[in-house]
Protein backbone atom coordinates (compact mmCIF):
# COMPACT_ATOMS: atom_id res chain seq x y z
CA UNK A 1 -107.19 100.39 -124.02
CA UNK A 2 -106.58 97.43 -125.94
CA UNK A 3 -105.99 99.46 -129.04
CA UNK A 4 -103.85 101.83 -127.54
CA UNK A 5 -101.38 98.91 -125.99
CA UNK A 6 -100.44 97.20 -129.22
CA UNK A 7 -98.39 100.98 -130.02
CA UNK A 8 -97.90 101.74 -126.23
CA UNK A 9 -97.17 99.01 -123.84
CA UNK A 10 -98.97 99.64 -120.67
CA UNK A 11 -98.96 97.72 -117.77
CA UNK A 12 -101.48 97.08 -114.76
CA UNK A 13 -99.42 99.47 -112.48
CA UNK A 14 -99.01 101.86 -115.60
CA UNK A 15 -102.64 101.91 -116.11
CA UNK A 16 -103.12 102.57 -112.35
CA UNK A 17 -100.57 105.56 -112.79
CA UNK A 18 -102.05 107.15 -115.69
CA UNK A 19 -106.05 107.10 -113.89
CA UNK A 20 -103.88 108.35 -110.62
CA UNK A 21 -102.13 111.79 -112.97
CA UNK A 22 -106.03 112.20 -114.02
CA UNK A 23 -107.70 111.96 -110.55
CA UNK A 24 -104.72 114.07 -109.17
CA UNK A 25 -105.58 117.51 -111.19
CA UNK A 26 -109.31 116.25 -111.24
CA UNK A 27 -109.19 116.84 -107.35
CA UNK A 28 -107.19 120.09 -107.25
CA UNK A 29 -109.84 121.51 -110.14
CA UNK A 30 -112.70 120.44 -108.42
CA UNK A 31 -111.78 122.06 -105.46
CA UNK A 32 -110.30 125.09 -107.36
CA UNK A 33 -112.88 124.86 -109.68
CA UNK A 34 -115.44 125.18 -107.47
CA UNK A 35 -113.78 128.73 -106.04
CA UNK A 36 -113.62 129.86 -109.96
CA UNK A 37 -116.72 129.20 -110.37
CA UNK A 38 -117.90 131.40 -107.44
CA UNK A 39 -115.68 133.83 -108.01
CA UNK A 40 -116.30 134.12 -112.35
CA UNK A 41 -119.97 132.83 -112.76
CA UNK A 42 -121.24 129.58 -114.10
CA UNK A 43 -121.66 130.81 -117.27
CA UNK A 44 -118.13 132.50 -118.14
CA UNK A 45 -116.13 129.62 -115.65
CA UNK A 46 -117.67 127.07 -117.35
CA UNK A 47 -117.05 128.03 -120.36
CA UNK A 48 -113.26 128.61 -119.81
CA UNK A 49 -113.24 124.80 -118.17
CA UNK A 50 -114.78 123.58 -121.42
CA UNK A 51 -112.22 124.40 -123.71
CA UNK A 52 -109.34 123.49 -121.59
CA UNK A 53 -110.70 120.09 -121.18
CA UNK A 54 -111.65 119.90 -125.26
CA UNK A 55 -107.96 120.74 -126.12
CA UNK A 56 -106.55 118.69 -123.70
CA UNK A 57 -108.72 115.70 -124.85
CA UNK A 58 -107.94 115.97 -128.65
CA UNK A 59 -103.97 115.99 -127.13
CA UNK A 60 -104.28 112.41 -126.24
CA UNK A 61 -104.39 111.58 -130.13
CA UNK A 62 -100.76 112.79 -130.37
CA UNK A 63 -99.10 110.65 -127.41
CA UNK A 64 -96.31 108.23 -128.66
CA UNK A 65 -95.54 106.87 -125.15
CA UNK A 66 -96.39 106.45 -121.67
CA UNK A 67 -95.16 109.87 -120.69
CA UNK A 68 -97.53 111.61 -122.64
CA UNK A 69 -100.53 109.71 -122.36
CA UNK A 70 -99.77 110.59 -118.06
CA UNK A 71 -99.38 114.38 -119.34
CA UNK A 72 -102.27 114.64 -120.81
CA UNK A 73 -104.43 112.45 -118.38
CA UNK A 74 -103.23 115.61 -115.92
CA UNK A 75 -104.35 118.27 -118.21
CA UNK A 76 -107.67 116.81 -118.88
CA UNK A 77 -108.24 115.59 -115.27
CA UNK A 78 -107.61 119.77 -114.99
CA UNK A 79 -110.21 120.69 -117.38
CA UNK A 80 -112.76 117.56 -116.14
CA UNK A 81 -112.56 118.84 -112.23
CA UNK A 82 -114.39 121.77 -112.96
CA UNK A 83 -117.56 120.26 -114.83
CA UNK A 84 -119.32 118.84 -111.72
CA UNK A 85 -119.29 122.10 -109.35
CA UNK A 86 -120.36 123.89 -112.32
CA UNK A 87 -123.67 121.48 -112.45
CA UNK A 88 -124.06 121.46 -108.81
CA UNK A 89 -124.26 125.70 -108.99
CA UNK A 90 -126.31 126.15 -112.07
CA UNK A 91 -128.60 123.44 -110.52
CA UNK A 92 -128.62 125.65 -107.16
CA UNK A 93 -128.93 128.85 -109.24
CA UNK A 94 -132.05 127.90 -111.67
CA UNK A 95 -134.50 125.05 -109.48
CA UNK A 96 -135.88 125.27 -105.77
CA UNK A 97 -135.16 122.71 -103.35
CA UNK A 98 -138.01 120.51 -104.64
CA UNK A 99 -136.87 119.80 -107.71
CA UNK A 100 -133.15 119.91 -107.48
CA UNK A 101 -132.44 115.99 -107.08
CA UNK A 102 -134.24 115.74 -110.42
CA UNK A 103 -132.70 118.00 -112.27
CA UNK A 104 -129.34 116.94 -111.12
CA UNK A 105 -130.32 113.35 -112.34
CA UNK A 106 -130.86 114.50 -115.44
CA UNK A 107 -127.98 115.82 -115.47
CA UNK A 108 -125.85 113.00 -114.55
CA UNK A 109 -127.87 110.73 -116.72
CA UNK A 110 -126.85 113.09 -119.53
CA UNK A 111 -123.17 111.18 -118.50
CA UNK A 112 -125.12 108.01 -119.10
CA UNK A 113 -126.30 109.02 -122.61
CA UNK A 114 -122.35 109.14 -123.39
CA UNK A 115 -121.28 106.35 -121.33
CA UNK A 116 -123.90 104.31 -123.34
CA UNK A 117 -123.01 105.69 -126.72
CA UNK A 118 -119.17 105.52 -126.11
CA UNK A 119 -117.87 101.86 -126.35
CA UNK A 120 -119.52 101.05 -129.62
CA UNK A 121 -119.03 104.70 -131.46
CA UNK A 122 -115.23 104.03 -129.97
CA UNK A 123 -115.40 100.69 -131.62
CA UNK A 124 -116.88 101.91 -134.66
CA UNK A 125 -113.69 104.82 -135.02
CA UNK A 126 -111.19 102.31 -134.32
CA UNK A 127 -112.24 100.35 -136.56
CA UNK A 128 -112.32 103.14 -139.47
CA UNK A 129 -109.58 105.69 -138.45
CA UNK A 130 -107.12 104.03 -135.22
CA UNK A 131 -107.76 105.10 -132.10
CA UNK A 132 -105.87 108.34 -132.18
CA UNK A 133 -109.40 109.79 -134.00
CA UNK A 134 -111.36 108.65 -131.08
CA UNK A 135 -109.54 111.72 -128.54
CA UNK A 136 -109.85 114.02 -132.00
CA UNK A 137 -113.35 113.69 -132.42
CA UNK A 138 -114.20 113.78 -128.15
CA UNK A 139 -111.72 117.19 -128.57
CA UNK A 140 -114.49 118.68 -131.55
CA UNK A 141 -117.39 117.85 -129.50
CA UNK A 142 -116.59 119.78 -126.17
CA UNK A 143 -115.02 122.70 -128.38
CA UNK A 144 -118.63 122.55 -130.45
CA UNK A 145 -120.57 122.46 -127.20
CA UNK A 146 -118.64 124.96 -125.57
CA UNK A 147 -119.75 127.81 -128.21
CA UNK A 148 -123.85 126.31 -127.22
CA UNK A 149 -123.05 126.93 -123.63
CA UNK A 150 -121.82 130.49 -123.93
CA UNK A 151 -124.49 131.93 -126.37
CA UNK A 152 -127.25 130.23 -124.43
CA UNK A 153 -126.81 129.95 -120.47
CA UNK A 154 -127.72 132.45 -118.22
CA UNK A 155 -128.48 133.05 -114.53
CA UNK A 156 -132.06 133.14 -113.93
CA UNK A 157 -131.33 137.20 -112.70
CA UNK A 158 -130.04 137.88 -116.10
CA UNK A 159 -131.66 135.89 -118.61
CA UNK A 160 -133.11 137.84 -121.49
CA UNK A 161 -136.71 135.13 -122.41
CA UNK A 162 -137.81 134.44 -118.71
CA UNK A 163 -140.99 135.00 -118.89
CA UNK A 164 -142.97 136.24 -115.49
CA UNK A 165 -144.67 133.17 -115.47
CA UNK A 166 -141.12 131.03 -115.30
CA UNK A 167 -139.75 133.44 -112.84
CA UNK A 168 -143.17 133.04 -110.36
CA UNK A 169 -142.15 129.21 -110.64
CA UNK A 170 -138.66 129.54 -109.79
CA UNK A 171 -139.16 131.92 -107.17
CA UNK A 172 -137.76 130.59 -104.34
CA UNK A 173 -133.87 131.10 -106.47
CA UNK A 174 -134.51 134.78 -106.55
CA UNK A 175 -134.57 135.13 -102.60
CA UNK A 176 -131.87 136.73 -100.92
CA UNK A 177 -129.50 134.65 -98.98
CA UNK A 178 -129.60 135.56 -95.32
CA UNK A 179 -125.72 135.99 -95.05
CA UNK A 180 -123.71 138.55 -96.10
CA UNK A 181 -121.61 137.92 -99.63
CA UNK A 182 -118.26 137.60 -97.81
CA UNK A 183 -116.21 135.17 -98.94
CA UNK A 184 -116.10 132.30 -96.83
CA UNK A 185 -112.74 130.32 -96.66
CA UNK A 186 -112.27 126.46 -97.26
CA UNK A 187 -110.47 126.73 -93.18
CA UNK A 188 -114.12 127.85 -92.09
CA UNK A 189 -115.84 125.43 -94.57
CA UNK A 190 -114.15 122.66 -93.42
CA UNK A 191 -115.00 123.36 -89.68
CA UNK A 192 -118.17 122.09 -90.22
CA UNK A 193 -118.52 118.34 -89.95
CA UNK A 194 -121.23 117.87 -92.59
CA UNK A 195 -118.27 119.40 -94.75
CA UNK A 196 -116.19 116.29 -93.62
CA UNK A 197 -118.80 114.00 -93.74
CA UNK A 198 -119.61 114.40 -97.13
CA UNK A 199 -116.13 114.63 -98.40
CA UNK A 200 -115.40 111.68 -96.63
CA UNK A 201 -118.26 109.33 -97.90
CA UNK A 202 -117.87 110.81 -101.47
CA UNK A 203 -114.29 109.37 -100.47
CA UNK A 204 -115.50 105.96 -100.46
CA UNK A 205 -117.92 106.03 -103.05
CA UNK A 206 -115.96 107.49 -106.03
CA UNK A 207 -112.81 105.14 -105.08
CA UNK A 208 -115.94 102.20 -105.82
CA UNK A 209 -116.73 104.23 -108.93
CA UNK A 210 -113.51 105.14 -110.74
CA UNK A 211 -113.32 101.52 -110.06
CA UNK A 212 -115.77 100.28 -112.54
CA UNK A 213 -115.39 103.77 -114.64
CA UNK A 214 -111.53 102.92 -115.14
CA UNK A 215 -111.23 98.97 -114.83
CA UNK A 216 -114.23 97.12 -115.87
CA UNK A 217 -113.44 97.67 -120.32
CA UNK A 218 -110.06 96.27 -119.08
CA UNK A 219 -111.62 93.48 -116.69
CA UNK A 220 -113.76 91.79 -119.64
CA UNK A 221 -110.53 92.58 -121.47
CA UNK A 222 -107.89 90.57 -119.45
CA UNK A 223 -110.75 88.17 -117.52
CA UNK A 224 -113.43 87.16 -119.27
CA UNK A 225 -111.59 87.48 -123.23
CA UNK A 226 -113.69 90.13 -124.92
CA UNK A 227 -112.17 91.70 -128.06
CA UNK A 228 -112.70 95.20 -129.03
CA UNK A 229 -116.22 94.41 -131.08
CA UNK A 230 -117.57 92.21 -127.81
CA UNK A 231 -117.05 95.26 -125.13
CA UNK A 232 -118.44 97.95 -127.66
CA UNK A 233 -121.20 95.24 -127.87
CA UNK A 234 -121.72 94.92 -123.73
CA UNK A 235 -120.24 97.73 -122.07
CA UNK A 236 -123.26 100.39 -122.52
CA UNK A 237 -125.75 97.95 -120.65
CA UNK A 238 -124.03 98.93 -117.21
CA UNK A 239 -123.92 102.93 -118.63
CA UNK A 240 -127.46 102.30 -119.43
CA UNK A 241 -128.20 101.38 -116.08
CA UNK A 242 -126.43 103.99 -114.72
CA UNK A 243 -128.60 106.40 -116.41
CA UNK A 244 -131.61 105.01 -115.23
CA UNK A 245 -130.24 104.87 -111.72
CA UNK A 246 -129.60 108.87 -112.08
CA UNK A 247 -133.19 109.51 -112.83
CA UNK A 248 -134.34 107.13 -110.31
CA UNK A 249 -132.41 108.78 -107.42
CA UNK A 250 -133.80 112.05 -108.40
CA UNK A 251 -137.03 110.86 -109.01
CA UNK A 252 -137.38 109.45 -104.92
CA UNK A 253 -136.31 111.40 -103.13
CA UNK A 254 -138.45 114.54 -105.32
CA UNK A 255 -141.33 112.16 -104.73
CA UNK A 256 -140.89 111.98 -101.54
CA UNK A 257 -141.19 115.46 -100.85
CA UNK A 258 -143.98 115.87 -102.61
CA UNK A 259 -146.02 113.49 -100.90
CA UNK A 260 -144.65 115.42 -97.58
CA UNK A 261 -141.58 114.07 -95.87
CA UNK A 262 -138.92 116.17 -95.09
CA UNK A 263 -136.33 117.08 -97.05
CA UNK A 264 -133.96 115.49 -94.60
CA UNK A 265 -135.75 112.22 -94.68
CA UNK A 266 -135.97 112.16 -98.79
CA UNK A 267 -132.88 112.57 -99.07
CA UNK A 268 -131.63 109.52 -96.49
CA UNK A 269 -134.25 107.57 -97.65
CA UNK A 270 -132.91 107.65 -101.19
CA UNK A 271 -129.15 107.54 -100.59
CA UNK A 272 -129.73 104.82 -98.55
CA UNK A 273 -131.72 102.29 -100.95
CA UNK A 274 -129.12 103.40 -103.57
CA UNK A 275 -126.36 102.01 -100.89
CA UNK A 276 -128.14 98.56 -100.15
CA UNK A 277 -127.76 97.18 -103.73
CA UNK A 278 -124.14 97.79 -103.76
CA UNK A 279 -123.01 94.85 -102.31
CA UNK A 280 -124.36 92.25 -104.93
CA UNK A 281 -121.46 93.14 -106.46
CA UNK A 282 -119.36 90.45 -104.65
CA UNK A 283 -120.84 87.63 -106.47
CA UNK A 284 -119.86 88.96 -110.03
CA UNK A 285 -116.44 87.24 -110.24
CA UNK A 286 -118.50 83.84 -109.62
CA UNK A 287 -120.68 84.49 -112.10
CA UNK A 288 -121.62 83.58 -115.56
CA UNK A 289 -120.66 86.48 -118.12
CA UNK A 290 -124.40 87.34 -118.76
CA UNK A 291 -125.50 87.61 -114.63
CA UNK A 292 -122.12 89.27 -114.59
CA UNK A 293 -122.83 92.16 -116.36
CA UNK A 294 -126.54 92.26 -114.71
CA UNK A 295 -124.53 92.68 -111.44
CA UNK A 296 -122.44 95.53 -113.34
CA UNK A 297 -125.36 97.00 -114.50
CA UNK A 298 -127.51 96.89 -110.62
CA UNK A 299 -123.56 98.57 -108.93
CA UNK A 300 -123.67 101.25 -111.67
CA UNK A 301 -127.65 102.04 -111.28
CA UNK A 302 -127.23 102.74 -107.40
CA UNK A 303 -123.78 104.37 -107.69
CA UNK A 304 -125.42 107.35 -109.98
CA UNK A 305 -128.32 106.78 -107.55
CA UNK A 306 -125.80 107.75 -104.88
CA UNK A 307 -123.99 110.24 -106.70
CA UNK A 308 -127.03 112.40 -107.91
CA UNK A 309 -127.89 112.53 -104.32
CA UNK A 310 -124.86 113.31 -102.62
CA UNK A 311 -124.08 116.18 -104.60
CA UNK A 312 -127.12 118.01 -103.89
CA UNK A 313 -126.92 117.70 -100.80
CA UNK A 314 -124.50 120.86 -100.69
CA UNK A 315 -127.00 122.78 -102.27
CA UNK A 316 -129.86 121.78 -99.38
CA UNK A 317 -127.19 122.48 -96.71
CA UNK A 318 -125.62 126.03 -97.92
CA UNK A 319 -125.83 129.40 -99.67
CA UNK A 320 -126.10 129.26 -103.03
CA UNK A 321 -123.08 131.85 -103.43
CA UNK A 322 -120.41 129.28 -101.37
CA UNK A 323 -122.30 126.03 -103.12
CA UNK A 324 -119.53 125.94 -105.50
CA UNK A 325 -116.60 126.19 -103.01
CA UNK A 326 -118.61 123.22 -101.06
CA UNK A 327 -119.46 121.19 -103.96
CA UNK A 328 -115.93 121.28 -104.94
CA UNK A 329 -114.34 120.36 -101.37
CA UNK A 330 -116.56 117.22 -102.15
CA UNK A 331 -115.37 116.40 -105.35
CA UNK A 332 -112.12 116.51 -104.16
CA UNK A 333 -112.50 114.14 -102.04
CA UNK A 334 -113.97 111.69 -104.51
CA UNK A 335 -111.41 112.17 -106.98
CA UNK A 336 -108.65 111.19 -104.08
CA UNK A 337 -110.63 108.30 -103.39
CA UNK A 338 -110.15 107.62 -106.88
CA UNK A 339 -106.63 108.14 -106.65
CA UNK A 340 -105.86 105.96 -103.23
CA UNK A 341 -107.93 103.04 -104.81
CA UNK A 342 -106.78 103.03 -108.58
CA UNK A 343 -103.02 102.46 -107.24
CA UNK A 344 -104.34 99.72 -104.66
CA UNK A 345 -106.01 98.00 -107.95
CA UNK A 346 -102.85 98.45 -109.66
CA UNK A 347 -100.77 96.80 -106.88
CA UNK A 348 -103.52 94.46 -106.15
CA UNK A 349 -103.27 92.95 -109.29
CA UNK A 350 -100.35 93.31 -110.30
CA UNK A 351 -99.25 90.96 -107.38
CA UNK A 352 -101.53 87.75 -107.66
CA UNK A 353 -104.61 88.73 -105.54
CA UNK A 354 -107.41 89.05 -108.62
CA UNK A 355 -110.26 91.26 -109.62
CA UNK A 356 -112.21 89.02 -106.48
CA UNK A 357 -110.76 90.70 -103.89
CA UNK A 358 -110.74 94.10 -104.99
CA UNK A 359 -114.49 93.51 -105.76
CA UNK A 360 -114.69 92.60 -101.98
CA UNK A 361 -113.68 95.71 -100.86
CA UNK A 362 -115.35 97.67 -103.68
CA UNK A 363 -119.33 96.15 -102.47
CA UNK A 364 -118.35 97.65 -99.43
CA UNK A 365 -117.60 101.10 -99.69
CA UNK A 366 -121.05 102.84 -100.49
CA UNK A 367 -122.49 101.07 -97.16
CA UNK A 368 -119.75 102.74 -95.04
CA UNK A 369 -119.72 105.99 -96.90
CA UNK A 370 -123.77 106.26 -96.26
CA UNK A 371 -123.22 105.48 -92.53
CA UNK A 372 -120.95 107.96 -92.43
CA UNK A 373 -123.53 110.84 -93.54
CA UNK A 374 -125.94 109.41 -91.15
CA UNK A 375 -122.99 110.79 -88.25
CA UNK A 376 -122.20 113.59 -89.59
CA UNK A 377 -124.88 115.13 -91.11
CA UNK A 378 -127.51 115.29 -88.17
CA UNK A 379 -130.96 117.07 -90.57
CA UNK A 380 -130.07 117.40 -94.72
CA UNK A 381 -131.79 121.27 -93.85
CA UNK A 382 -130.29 124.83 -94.37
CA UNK A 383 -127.45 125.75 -92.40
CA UNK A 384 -126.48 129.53 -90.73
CA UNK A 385 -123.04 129.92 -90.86
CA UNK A 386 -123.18 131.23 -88.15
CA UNK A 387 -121.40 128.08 -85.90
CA UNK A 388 -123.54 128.71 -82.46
CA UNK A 389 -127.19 129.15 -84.10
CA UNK A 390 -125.99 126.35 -86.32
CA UNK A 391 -125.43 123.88 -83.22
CA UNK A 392 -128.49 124.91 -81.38
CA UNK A 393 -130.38 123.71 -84.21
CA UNK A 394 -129.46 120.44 -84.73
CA UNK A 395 -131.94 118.10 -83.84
CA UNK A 396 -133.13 113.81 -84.34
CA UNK A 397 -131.20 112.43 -87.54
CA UNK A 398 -134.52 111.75 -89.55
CA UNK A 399 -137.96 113.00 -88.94
């Protein structure tokens, strides 16, 4: 961001603003994305996502003021709000409950691997080309890995090497949901309160997220006096973490089932260990750079703890054919969270109350959001859509 100032001035409430325009059409998409999805396939809607997103990335390189930079932030926040319903699906489509919280985690550790290589590769292209080559080159890569995703993905129904082995493995995705294939409405989806509930929590936890995501390049930046060369050194130890928290959360909660819990208690079990280390956060304002970033690093291992979780829990709750729709009523409300909090920061800041309070309210948010999901989602189990069988099965909150 640094980089980007010295030709386009930028200020705390600017910076707020342009993360807002992203979130905005990152929360529309992710709730519209989520019906494409359903409605074109993972492979084709994905694929369509993709190369909206690469374009608008590789636009960025061309901004000359703050206008365009907040144009483009919309575009790609357009492309981005598809990505995650698409995972959530092709995770519901290809693994059986068992091992769906791992394969999501390595998925969103695969947003580690970036986050980890991204500040010094950044860095390193600033250094050699200017910054606009850093949205050029992000622009190739999704185009490039957009042509591997559409030769090579298919639906385990479709896919031309499954071997009867594989598909005796994956059985349990070849079963026939017990609903018809209606449609079913976001006005019916939202009548159920685990809808709410995990909208709501994924509320609080992505505001905490976009948080560090957004802020914490700029808070070494402004705070503790990094240059460019010092944050491409540190910044991909939290990422790092992150990564390992992904696989971690995935890993638990899998292991839990295996050794015979319930899928309702693996999954509370997990989310709610990732939400206890959240709050540590509160001391890393007081802290020596080096414990600092420690802190960083323990927030962003049980936030993609959290995350990894959350979003499968659609897929343990619903059809596979509405997943998408549901998965992307969820995102959106972690992208508004997003929204709502980046502006607060920006005000925040902007007048004279410091990166320690808004890291007061950040250690906070995961422990409400998880207390939240304990009301409103009774048993993490499969759900009839039908509303009366539904209630009548509802039982103790963990086994």
């Amino acid at each position: 961001m640094a980089a980007i100032q010295r030709e386009i001035p930028i200020s705390n409430t600017q910076f707020s603003q342009l993360q807002a325009a992203f979130l905005l059409a990152y929360a529309a998409m992710y709730a519209g994305g989520g019906r494409l999805l359903d409605a074109l396939g993972t492979r084709r809607g994905l694929a369509i996502i993709m190369v909206w997103w690469s374009l608008a990335c590789a636009a960025h390189g061309l901004a000359t003021s703050f206008l365009m930079p907040g144009a483009f932030r919309f575009l790609l926040g357009m492309g981005e709000g598809g990505g995650f319903p698409a995972a959530t699906k092709a995770v519901a489509e290809w693994f059986p409950a068992r091992a769906r919280s791992t394969a999501r985690g390595l998925i969103n550790a695969g947003t580690a691997v970036g986050a980890v290589v991204a500040p010094p590769a950044i860095a390193a292209i600033i250094g050699a080309a200017g910054w606009r080559w850093v949205f050029f080159a992000a622009g190739t890569a999704g185009l490039l890995w957009t042509i591997w995703w559409a030769r090579d993905y298919y639906a385990p129904t479709t896919h031309p090497g499954l071997s009867t082995a594989e598909r005796a493995e994956i059985a349990e995705v070849f079963t026939k949901p017990g609903e018809a294939a209606a449609a079913v409405s976001w006005f019916r989806l939202l009548s159920f309160v685990e809808v709410w509930g995990l909208v709501l929590a994924k509320f609080l936890s992505d505001a905490a997220w976009y948080f560090y995501l957004f802020w914490l390049p700029k808070y070494l930046y402004d705070v503790r006096g990094f240059d460019t060369k010092q944050v491409g050194y540190f910044a991909w130890i939290p990422y790092a973490a992150s990564g390992i928290g992904c696989l971690a959360g995935g890993w638990l909660s899998s292991w839990l089932l295996t050794h015979g819990k319930s899928l309702n208690f693996a999954r509370k079990f997990a989310l709610g260990a990732s939400a206890a280390v959240m709050p540590l956060i509160l001391f890393g304002t007081r802290s020596p750079v080096e414990l600092a970033i420690v802190l960083f690093s323990i927030a962003f291992f049980g936030q993609q703890s959290w995350s990894t979780l959350v979003m499968i829990v659609p897929a343990d709750l619903f059809p596979r054919r509405i997943v998408g729709s549901v998965a992307g009523l969820v995102g959106f409300g972690g992208a508004m969270g997003g929204v709502v909090f980046n502006l607060v920061v920006g005000y925040l800041l902007d007048h004279g109350f410091g990166y320690g309070t808004v890291f007061a309210l950040v250690g906070t948010f995961h422990v409400a959001a998880f207390g939240l999901i304990l009301l409103t989602v009774p048993r993490v189990e499969p759900l009839s859509l039908d509303r009366e069988r539904r209630n009548a099965a509802r039982g103790a909150y963990v086994k």
